[in-house]
C-alpha atoms as a PDB file:
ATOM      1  CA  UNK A   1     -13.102 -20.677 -50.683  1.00  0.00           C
ATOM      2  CA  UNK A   2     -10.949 -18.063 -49.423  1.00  0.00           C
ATOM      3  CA  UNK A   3      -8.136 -19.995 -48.750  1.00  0.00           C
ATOM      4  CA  UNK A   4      -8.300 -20.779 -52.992  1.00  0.00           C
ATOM      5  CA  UNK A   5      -7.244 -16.912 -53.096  1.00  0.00           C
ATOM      6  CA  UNK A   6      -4.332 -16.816 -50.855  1.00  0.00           C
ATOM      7  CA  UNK A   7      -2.870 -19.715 -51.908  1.00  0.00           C
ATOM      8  CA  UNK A   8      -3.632 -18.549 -55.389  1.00  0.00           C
ATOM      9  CA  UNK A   9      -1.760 -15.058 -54.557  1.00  0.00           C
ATOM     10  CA  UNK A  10       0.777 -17.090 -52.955  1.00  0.00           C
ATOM     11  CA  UNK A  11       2.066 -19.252 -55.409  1.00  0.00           C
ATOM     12  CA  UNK A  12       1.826 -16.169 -57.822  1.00  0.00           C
ATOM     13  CA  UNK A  13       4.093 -14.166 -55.659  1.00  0.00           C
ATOM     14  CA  UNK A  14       6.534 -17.224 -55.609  1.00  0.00           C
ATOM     15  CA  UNK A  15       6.566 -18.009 -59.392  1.00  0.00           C
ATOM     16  CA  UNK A  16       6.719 -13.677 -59.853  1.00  0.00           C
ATOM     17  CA  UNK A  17      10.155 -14.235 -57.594  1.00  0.00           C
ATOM     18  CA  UNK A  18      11.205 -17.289 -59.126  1.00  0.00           C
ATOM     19  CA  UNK A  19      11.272 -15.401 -62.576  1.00  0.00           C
ATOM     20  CA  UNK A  20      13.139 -12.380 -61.284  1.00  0.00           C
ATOM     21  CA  UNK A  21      15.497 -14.506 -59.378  1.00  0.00           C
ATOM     22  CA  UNK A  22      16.357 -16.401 -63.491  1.00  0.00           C
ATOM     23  CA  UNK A  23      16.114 -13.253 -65.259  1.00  0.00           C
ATOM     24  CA  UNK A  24      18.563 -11.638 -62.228  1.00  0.00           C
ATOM     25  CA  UNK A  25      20.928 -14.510 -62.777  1.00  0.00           C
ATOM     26  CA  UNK A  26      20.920 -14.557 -66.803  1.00  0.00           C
ATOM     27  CA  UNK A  27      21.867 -10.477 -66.784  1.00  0.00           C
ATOM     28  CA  UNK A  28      24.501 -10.428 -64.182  1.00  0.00           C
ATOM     29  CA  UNK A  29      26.359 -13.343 -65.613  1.00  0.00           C
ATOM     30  CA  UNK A  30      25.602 -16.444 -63.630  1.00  0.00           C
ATOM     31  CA  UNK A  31      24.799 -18.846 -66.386  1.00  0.00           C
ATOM     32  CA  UNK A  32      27.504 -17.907 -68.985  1.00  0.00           C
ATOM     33  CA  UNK A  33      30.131 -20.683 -68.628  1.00  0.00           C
ATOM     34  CA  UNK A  34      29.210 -23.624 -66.814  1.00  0.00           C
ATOM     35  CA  UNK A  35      31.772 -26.102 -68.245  1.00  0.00           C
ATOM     36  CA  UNK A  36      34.873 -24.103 -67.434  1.00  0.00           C
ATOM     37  CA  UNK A  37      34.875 -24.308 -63.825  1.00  0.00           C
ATOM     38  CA  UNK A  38      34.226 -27.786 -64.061  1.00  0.00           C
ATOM     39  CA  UNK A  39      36.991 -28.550 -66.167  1.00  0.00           C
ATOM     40  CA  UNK A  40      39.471 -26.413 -64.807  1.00  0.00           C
ATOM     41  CA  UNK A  41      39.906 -29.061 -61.591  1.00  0.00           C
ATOM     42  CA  UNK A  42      41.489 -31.317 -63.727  1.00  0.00           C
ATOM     43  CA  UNK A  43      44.282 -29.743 -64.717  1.00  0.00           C
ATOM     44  CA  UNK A  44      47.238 -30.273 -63.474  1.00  0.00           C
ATOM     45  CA  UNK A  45      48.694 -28.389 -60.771  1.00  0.00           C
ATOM     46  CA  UNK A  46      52.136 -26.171 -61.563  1.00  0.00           C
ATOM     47  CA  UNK A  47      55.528 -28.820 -60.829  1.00  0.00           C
ATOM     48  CA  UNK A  48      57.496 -27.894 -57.641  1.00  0.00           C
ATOM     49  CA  UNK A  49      60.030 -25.247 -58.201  1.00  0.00           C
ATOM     50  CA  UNK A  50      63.177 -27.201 -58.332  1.00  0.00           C
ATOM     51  CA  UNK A  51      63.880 -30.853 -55.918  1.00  0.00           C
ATOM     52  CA  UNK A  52      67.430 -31.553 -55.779  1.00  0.00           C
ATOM     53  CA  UNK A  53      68.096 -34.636 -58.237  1.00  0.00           C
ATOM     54  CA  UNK A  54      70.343 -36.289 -55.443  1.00  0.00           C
ATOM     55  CA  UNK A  55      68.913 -38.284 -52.310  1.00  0.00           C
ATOM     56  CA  UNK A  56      69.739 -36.808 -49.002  1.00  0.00           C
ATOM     57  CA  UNK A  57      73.224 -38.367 -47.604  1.00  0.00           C
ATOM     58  CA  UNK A  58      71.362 -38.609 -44.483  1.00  0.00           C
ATOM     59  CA  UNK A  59      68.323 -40.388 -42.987  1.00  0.00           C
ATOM     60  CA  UNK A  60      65.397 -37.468 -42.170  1.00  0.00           C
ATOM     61  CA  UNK A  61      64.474 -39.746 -39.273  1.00  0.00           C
ATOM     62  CA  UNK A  62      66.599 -40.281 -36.711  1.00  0.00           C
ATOM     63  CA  UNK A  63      64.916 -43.666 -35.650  1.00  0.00           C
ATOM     64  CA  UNK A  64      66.606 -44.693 -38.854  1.00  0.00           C
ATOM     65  CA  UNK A  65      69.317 -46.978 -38.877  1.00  0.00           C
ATOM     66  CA  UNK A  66      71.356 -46.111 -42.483  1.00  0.00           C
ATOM     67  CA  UNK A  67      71.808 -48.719 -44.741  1.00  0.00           C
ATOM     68  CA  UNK A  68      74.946 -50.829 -45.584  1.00  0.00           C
ATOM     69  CA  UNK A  69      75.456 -48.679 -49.092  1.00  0.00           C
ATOM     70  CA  UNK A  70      75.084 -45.290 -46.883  1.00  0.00           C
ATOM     71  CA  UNK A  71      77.822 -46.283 -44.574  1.00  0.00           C
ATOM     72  CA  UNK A  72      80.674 -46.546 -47.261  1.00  0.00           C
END
């Protein structure tokens, strides 16, 4: 019978923190927006700064044989 009175204390103790823990989270702003930061990862990311429009003359890799149209 006396375990009925801690577990009864207990679970009051947990709900009592549960509560503060949702009324703690309401005031300091947790639960405001919740869409927003979901939605903001699919946006698109900024475009690069500026690519040059023009392929590079030369192969990057040197294992690279050029082509037939880079050699003329």
């Amino acid at each position: 019978m006396s375990m009925l009175f801690i577990f009864t204390a207990v679970g009051l103790v947990l709900f009592l923190f549960g509560i503060a823990a949702i009324v703690w989270s309401i005031r300091s702003g947790q639960l405001d927006d919740l869409d927003t930061p979901a939605m903001r990862m699919l946006h698109d990311d900024a475009p690069p700064k500026s690519l040059s429009a023009s392929p590079p003359s030369q192969p990057t890799d040197k294992h690279l044989k050029p082509t037939s149209s880079e050699l003329s």
